[in-house]
N, C-alpha and C. Protein backbone atom coordinates (compact mmCIF):
# COMPACT_ATOMS: atom_id res chain seq x y z
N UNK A 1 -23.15 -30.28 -7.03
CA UNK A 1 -21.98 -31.06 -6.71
C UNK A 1 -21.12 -30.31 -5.71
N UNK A 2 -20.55 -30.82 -4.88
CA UNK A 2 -19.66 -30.18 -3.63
C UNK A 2 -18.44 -30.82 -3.51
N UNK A 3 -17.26 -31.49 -4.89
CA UNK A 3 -16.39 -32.41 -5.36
C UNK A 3 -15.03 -31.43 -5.17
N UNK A 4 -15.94 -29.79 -5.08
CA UNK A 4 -15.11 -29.16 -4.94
C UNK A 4 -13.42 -28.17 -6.34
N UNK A 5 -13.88 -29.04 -6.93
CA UNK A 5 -13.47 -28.96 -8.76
C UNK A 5 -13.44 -27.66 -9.58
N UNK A 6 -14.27 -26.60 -8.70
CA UNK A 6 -13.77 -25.57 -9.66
C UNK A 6 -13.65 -24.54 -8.78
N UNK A 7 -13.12 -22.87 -9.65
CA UNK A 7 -12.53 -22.27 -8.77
C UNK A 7 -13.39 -21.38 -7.98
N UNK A 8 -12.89 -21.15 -6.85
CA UNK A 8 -13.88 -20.72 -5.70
C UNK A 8 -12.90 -19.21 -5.00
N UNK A 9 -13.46 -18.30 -5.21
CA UNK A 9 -12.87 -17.15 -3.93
C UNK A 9 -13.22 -17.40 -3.09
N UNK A 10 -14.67 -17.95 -2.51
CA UNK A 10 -15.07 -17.71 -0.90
C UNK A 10 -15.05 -18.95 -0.20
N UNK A 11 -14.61 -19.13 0.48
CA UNK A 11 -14.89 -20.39 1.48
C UNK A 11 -13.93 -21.57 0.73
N UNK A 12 -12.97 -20.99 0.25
CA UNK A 12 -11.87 -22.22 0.09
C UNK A 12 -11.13 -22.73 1.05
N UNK A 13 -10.91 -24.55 0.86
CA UNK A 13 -10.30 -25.20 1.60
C UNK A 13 -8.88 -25.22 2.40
N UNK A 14 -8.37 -24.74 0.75
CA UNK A 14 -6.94 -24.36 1.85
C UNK A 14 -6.50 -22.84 0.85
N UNK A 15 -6.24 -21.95 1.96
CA UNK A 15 -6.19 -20.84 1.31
C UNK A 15 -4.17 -20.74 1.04
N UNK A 16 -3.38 -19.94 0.76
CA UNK A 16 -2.78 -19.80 -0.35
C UNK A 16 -2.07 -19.15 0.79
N UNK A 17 -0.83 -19.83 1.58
CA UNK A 17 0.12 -19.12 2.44
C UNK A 17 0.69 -18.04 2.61
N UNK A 18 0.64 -16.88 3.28
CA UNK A 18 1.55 -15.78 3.26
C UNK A 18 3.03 -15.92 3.36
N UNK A 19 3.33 -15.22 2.61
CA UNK A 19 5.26 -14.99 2.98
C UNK A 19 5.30 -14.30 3.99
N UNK A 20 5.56 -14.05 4.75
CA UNK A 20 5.61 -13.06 5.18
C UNK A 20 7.13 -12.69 5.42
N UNK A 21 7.94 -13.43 5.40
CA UNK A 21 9.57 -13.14 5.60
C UNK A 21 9.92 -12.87 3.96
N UNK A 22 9.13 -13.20 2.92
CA UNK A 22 9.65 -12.61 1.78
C UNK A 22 9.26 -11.25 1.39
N UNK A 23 8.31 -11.31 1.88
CA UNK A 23 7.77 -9.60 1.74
C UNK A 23 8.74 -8.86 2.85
N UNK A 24 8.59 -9.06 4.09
CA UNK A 24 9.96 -8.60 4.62
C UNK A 24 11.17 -8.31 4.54
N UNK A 25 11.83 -9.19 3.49
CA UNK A 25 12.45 -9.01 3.06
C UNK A 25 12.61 -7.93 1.50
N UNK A 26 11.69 -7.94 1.09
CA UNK A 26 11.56 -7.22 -0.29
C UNK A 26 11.69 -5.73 0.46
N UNK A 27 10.63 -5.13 1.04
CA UNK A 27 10.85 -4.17 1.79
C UNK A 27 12.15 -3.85 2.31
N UNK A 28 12.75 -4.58 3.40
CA UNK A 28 14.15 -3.85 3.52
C UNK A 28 15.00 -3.77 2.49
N UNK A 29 14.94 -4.47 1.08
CA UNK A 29 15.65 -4.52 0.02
C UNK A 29 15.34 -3.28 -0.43
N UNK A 30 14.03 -2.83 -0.84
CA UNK A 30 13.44 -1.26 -1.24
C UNK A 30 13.98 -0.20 -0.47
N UNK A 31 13.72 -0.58 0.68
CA UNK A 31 14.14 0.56 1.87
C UNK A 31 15.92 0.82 1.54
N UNK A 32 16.50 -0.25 1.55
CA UNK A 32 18.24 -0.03 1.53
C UNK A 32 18.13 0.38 0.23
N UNK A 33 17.98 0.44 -0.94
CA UNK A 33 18.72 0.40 -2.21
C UNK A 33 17.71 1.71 -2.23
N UNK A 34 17.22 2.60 -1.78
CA UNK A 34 16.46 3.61 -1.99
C UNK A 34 17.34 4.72 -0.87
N UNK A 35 17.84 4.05 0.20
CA UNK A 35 18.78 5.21 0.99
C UNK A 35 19.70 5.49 0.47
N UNK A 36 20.52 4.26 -0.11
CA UNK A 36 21.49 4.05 -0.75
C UNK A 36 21.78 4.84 -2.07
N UNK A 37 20.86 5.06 -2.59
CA UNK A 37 20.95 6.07 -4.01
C UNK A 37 20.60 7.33 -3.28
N UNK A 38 20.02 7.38 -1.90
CA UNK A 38 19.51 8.89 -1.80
C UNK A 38 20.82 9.78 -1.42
N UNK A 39 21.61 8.74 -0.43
CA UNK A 39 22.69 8.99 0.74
C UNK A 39 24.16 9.00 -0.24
N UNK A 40 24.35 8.16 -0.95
CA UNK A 40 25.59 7.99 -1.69
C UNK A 40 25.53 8.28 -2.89
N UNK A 41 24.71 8.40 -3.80
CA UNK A 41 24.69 8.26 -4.98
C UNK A 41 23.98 10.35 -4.97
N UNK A 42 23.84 10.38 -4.11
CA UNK A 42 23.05 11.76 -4.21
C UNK A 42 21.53 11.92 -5.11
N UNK A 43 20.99 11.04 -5.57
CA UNK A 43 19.59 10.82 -6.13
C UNK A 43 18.39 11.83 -5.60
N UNK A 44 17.65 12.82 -6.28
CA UNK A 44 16.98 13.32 -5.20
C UNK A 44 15.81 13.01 -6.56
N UNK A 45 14.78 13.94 -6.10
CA UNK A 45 13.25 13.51 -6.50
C UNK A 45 13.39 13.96 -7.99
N UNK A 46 13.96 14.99 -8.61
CA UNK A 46 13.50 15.64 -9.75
C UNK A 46 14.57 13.95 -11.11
N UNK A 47 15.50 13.80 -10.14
CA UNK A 47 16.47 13.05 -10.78
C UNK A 47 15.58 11.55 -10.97
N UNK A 48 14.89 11.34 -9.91
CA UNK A 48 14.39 9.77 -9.70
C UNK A 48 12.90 10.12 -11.18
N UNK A 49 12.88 11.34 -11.46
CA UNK A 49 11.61 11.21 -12.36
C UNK A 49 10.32 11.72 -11.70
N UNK A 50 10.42 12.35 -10.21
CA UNK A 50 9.22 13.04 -9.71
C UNK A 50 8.97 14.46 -9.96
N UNK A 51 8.28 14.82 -9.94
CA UNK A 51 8.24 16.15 -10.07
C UNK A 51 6.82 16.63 -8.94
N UNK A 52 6.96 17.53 -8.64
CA UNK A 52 5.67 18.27 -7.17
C UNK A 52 5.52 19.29 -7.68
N UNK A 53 4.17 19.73 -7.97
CA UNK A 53 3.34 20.95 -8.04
C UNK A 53 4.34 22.12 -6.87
N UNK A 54 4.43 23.45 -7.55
CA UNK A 54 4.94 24.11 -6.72
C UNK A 54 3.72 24.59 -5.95
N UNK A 55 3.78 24.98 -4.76
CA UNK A 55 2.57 25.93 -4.44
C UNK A 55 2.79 26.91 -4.85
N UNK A 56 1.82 27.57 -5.07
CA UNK A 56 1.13 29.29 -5.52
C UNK A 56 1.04 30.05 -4.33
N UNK A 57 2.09 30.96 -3.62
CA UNK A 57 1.32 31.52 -2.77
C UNK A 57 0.72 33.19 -3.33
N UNK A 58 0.29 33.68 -2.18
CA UNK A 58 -0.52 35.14 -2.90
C UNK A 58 0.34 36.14 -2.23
């Protein structure tokens, strides 16, 4: 049958629109509210919950 009725990854009819201005937007939302705690709020890495291997030197 080719009725088309069930679900398909490859070769579908109409594929599933990009945002692309919402993802754009999400990003500069990440980007600002991430300077914004770095720049004003003083936030740095150990505070945000990261932590980095120190190097070992010899």
């Amino acid at each position: 049958m080719t009725s088309g009725t069930g679900a398909t990854a490859l070769h579908a009819e109409h594929e599933h629109p990009r945002h692309l201005v919402g993802n754009v937007m999400r990003a500069i939302r990440v980007f600002a509210s991430t300077a914004f705690g770095v720049a004003v709020l003083g936030q740095s890495d150990e505070a945000a919950g990261v932590y980095r291997r120190k190097a070992v030197r010899p």
